[in-house]
C-alpha atoms as a PDB file:
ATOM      1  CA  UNK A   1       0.000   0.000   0.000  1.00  0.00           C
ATOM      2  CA  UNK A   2       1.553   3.624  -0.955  1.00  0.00           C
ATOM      3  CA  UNK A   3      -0.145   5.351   1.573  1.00  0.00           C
ATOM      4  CA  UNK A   4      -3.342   5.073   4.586  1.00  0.00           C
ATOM      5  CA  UNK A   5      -5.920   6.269   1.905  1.00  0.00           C
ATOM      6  CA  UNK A   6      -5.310   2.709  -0.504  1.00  0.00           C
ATOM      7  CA  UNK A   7      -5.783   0.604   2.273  1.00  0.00           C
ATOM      8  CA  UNK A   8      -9.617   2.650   3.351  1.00  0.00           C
ATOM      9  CA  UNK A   9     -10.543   2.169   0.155  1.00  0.00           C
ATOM     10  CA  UNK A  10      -9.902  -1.445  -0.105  1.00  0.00           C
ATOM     11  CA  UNK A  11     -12.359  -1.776   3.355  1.00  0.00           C
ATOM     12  CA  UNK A  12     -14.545   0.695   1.854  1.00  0.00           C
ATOM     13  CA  UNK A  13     -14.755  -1.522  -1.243  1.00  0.00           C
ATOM     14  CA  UNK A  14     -15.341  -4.680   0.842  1.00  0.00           C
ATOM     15  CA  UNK A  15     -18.288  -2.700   2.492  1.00  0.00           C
ATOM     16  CA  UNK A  16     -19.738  -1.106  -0.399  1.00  0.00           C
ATOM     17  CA  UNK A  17     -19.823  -4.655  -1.737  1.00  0.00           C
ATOM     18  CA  UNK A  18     -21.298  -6.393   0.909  1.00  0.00           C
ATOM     19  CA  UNK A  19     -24.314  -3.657   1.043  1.00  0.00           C
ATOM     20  CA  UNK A  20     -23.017  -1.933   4.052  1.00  0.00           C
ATOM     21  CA  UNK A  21     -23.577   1.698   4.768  1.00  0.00           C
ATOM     22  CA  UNK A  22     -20.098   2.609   6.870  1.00  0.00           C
ATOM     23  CA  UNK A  23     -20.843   4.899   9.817  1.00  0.00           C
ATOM     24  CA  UNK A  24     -19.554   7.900   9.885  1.00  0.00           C
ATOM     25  CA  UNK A  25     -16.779   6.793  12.572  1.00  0.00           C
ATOM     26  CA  UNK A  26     -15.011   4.517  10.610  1.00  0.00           C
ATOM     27  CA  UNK A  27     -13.299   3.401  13.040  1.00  0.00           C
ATOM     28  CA  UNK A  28     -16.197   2.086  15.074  1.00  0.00           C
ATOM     29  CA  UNK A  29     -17.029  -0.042  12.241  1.00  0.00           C
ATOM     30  CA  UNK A  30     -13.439  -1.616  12.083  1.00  0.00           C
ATOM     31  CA  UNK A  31     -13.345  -2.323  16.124  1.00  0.00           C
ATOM     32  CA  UNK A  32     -17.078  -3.956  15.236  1.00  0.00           C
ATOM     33  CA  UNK A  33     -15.373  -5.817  12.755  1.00  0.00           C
ATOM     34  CA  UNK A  34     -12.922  -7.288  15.053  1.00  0.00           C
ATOM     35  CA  UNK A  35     -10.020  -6.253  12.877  1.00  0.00           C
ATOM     36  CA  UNK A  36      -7.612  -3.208  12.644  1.00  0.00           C
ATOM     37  CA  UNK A  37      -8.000  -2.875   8.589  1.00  0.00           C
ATOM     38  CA  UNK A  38      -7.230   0.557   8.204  1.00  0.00           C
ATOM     39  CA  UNK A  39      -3.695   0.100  10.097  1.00  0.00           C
ATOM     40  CA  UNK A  40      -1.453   0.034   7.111  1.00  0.00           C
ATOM     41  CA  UNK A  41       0.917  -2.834   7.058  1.00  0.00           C
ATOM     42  CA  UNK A  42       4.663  -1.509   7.882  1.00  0.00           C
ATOM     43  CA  UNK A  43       7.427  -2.820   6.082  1.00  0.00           C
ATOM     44  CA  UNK A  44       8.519  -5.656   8.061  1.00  0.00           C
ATOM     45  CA  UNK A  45       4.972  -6.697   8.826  1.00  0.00           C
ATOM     46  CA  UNK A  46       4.710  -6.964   4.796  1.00  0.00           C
ATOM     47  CA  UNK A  47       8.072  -9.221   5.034  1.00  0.00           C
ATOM     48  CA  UNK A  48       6.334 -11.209   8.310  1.00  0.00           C
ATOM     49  CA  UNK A  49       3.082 -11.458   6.007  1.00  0.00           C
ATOM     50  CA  UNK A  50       4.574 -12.808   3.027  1.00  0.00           C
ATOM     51  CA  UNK A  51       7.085 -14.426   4.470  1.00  0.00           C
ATOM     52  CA  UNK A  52       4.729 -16.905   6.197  1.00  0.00           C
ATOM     53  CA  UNK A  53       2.319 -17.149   3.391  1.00  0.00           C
ATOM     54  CA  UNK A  54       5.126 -19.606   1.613  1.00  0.00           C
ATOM     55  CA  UNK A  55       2.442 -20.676  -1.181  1.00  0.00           C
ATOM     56  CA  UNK A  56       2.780 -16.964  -2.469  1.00  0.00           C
ATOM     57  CA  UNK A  57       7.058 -17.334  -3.158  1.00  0.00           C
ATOM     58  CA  UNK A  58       8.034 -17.417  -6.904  1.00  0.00           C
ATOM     59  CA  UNK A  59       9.835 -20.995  -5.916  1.00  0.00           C
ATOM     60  CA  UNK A  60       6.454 -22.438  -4.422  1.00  0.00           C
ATOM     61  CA  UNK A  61       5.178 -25.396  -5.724  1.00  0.00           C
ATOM     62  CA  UNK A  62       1.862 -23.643  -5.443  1.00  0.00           C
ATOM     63  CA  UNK A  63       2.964 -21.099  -7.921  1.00  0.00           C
ATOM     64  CA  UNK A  64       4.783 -23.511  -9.949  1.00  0.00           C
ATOM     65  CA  UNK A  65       2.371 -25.522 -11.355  1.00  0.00           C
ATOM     66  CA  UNK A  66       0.538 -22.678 -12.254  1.00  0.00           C
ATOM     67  CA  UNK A  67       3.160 -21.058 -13.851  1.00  0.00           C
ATOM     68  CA  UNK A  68       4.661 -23.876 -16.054  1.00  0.00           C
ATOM     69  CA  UNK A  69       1.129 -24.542 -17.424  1.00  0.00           C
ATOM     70  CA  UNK A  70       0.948 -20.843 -18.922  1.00  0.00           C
ATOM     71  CA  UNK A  71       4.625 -20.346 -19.648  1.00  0.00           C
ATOM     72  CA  UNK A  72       5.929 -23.866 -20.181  1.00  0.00           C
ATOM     73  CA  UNK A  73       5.122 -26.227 -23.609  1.00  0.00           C
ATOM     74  CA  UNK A  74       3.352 -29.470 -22.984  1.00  0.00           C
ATOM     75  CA  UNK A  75       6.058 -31.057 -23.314  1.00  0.00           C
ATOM     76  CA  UNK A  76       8.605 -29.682 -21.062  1.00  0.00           C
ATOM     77  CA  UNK A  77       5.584 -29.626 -18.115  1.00  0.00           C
ATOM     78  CA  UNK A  78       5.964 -31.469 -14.537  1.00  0.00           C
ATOM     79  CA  UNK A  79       2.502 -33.579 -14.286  1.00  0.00           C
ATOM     80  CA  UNK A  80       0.614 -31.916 -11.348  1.00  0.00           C
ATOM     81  CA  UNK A  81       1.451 -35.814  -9.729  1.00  0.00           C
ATOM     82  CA  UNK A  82       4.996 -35.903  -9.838  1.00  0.00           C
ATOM     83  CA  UNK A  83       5.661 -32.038  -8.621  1.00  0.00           C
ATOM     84  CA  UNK A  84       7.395 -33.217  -5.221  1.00  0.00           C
ATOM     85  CA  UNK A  85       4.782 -31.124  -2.912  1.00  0.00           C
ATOM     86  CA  UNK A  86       6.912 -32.153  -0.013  1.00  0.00           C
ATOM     87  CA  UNK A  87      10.413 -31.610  -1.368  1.00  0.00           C
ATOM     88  CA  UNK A  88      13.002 -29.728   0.631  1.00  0.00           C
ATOM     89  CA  UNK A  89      14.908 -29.244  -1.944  1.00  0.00           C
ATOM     90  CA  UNK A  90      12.623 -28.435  -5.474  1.00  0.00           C
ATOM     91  CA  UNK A  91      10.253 -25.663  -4.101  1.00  0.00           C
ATOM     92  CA  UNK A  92       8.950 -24.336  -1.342  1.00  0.00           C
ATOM     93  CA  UNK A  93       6.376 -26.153   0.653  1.00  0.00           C
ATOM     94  CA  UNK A  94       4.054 -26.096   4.003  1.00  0.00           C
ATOM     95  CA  UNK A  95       6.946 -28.833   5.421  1.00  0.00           C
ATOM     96  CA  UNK A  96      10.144 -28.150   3.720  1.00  0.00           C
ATOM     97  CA  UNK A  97       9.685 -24.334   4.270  1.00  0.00           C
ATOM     98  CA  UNK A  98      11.901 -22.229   1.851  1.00  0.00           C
ATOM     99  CA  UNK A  99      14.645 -23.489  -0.464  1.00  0.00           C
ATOM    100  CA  UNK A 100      17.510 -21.728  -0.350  1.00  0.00           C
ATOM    101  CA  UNK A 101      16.621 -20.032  -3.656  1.00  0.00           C
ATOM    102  CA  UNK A 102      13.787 -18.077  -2.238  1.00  0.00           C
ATOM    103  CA  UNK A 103      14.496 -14.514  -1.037  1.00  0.00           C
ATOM    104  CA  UNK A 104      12.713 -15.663   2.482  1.00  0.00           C
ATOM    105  CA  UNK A 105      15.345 -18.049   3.264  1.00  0.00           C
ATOM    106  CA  UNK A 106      16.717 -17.985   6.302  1.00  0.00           C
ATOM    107  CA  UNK A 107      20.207 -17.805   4.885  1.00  0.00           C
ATOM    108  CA  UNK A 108      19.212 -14.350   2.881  1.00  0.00           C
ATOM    109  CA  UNK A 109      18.834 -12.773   6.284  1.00  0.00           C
ATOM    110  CA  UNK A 110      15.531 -10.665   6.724  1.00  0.00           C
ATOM    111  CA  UNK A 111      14.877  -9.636   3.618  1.00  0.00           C
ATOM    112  CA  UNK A 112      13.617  -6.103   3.409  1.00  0.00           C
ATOM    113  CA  UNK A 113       9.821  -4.845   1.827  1.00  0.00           C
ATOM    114  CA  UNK A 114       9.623  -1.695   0.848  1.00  0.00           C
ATOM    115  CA  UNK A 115       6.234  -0.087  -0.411  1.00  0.00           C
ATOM    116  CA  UNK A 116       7.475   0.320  -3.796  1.00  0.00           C
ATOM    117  CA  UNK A 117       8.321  -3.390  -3.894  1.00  0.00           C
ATOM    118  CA  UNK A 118       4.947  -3.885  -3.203  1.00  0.00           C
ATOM    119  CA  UNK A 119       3.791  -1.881  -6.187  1.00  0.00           C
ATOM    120  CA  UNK A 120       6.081  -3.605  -8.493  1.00  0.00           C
ATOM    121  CA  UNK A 121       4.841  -6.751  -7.705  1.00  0.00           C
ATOM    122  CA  UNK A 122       0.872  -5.594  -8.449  1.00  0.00           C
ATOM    123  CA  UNK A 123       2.273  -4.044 -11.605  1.00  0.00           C
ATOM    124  CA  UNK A 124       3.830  -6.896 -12.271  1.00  0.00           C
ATOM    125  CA  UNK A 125       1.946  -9.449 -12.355  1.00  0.00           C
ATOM    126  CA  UNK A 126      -0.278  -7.158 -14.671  1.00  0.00           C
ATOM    127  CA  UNK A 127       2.006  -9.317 -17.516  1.00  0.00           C
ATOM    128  CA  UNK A 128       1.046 -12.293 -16.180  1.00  0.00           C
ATOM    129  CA  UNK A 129      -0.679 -14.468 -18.740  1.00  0.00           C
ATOM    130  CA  UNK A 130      -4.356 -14.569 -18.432  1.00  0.00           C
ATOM    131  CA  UNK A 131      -4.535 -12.731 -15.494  1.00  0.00           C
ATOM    132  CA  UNK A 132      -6.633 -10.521 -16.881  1.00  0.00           C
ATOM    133  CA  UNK A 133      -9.224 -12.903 -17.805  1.00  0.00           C
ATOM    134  CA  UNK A 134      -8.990 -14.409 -14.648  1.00  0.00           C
ATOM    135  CA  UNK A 135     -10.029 -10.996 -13.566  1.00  0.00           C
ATOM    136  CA  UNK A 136     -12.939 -10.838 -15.414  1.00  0.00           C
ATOM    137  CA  UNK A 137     -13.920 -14.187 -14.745  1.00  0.00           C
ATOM    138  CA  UNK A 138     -13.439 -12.828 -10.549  1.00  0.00           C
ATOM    139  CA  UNK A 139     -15.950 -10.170 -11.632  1.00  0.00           C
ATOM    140  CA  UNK A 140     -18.456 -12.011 -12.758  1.00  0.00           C
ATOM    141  CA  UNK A 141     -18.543 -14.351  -9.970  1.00  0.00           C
ATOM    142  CA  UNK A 142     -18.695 -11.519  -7.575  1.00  0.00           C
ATOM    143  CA  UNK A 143     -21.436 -10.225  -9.564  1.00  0.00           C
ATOM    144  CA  UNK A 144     -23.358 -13.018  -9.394  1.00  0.00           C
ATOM    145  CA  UNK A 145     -22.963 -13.701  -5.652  1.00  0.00           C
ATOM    146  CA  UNK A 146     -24.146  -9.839  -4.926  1.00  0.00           C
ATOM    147  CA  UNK A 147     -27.155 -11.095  -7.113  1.00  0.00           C
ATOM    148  CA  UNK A 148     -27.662 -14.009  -5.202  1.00  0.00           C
ATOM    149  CA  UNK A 149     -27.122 -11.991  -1.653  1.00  0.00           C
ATOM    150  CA  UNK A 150     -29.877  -8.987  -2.957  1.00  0.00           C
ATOM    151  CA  UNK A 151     -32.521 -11.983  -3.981  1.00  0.00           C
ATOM    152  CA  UNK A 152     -31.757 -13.848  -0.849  1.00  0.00           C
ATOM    153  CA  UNK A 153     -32.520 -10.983   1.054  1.00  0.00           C
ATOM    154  CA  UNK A 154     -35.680  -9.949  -0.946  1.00  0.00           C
ATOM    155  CA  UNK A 155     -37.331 -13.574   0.057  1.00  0.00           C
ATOM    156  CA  UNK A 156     -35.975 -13.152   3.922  1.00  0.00           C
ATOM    157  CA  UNK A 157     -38.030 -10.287   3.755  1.00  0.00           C
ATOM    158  CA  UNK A 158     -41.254 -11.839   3.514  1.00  0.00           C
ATOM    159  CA  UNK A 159     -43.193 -11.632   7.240  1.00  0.00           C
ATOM    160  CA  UNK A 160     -43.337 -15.307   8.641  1.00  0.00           C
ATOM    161  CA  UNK A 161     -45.617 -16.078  12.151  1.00  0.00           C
ATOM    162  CA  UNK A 162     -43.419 -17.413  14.882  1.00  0.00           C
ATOM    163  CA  UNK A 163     -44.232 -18.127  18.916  1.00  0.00           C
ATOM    164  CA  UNK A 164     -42.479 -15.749  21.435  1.00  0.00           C
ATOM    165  CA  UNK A 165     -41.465 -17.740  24.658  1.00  0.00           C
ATOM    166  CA  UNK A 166     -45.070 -17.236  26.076  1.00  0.00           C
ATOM    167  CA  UNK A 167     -46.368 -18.961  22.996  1.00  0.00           C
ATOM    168  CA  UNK A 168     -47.916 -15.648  22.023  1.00  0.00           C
ATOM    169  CA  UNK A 169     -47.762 -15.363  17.543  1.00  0.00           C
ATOM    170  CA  UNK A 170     -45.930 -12.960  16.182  1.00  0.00           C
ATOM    171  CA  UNK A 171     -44.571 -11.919  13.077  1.00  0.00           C
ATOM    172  CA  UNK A 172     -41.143 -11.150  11.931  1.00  0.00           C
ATOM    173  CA  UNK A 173     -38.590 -11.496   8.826  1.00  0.00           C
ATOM    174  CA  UNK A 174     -35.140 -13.440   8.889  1.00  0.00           C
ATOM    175  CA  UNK A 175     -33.800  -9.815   8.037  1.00  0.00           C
ATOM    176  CA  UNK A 176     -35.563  -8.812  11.178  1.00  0.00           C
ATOM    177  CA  UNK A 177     -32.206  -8.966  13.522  1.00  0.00           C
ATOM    178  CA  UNK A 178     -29.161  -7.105  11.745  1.00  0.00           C
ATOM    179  CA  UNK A 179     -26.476  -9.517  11.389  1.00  0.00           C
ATOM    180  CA  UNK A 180     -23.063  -8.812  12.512  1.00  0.00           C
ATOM    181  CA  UNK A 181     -20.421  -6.339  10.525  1.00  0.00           C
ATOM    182  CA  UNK A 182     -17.915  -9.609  10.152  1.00  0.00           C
ATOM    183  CA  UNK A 183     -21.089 -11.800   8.551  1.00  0.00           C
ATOM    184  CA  UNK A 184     -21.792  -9.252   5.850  1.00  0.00           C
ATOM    185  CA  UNK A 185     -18.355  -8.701   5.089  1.00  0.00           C
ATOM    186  CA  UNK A 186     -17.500 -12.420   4.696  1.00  0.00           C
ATOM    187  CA  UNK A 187     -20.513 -13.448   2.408  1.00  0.00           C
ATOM    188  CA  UNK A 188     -19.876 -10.979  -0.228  1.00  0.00           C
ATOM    189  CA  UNK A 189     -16.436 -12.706  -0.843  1.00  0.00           C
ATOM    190  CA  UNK A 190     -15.288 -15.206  -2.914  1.00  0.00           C
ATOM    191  CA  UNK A 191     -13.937 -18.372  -0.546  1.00  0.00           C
ATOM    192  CA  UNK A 192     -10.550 -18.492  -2.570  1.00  0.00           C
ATOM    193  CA  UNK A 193      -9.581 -16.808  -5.520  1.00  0.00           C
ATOM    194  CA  UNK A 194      -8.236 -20.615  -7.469  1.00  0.00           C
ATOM    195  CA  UNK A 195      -6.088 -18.037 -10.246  1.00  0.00           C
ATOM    196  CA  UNK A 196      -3.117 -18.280  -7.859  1.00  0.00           C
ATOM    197  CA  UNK A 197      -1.248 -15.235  -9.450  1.00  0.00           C
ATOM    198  CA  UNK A 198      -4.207 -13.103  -9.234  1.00  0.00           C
ATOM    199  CA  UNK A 199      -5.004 -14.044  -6.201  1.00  0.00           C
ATOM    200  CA  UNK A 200      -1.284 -13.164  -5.228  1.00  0.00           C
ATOM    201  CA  UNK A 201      -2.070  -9.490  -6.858  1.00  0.00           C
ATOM    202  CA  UNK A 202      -5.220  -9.323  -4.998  1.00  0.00           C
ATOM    203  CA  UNK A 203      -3.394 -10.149  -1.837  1.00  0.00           C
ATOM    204  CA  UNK A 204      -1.225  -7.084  -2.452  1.00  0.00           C
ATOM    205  CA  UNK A 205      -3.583  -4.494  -3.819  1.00  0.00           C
ATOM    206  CA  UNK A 206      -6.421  -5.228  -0.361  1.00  0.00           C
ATOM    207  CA  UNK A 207      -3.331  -6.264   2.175  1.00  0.00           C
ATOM    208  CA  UNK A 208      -4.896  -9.244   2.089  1.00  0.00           C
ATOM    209  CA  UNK A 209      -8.867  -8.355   2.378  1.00  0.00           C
ATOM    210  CA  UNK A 210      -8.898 -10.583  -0.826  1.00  0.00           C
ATOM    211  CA  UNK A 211     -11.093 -13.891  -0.109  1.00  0.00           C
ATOM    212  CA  UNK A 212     -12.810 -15.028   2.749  1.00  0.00           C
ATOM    213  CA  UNK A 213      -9.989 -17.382   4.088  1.00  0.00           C
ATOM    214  CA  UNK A 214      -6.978 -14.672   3.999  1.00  0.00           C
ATOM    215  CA  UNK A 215      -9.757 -12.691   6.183  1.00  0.00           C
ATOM    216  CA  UNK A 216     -10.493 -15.024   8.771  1.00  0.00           C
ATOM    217  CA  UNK A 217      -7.030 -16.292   8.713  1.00  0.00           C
ATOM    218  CA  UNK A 218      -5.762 -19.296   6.432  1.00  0.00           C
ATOM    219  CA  UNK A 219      -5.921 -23.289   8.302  1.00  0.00           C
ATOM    220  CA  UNK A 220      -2.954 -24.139  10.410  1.00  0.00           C
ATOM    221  CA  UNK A 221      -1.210 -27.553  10.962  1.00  0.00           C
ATOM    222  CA  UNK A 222       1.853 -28.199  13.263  1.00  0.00           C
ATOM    223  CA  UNK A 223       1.865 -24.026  13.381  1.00  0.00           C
ATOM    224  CA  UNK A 224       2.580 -23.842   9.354  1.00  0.00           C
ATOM    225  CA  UNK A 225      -0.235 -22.281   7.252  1.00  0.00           C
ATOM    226  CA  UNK A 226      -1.734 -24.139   4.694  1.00  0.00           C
ATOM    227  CA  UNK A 227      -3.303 -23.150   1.464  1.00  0.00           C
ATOM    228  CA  UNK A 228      -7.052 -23.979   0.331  1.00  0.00           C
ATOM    229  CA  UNK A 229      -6.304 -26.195  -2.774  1.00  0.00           C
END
């Protein structure tokens, strides 16, 4: 992020999407929220973020089977079966952690993030190839789920006759009791974005308000994250 205003507008986005009208404290909204979105990331907590997140390094395995089967002929591909997930040696991985290639290795020393680092990356990965139709595709299914959300709510709208705890009818709607600011949030988001270099990008541009897992906070096993493949 290049400055505080990127990363509001990424929340704002989130909020506009999910059908949320912001109050006018902002702030109060991201303490309802339960996290501190519109702190921007320093430096080293970009390195900490990234550097923990080892399916997002160029010399994943993660990355590399996506990137050999838009850059790479048929012929000179890995099958998706024999890339050694597990190696300690080939790529990076949840067990093996980072090969001694990867800038996060802990023979490079801390490596250093600056902001303009971060820009280069998002710019990019611009040249990716079909990124940007992966983009549209994203669009489209974010489209539809908005559609989905405004119907859904439309029908929970309709009155239905329920007993209070003295047995007494009465009539109410499921929309009836606001949900919480977290809830809304989550179910106007894609679960995982499954273009892994976009989703990389999209990581970047929202400081990683991108999908539903990176905001609830990815699986963990034996303390190392795990992807959602």
């Amino acid at each position: 992020m290049t400055d505080f205003s990127e990363t509001l507008r990424a929340y704002e986005a989130l909020a506009k999407r999910a059908g949320i009208n912001l109050l006018p404290n902002k702030q109060e909204d991201i303490t309802r929220l339960g996290q501190n979105i519109l702190e921007k990331w320093s430096p080293e907590r970009w390195r900490q973020e990234i550097a923990r997140r080892w399916y997002l390094h160029e010399y994943s395995w993660y990355m590399f089977e996506e990137s050999q089967e838009y850059i790479l002929p048929p012929e000179n591909r890995i099958p998706s079966d024999k890339v050694p997930m597990n190696s300690t040696k080939d790529f990076c991985s949840a067990y093996g952690g980072c090969i001694e290639h990867c800038g996060y290795h802990p023979s490079h020393g801390r490596t250093r993030l600056e902001y303009s680092d971060i820009q280069k990356a998002i710019k990019g990965l611009d040249g990716f190839p079909y990124i940007k139709e992966a983009r549209a595709e994203l669009d489209r299914e974010l489209k539809q789920m908005q559609q989905g959300l405004e119907e859904s709510r439309k029908q929970n709208s309709i009155p239905r006759t329920t007993l209070t705890s003295l047995g007494d009818p009465q009539e109410e709607t499921l929309n009836s009791k606001p949900k919480p600011l977290l809830f809304k949030v989550l179910e106007a988001q894609p679960f995982w974005i499954w273009h892994r270099h976009l989703h990389l990008q999209q990581f970047l541009m929202t400081q990683g308000l991108c999908c539903f897992n990176h905001i609830i906070g990815e699986p963990e096993k034996y303390g190392k994250l795990m992807p959602i493949f």
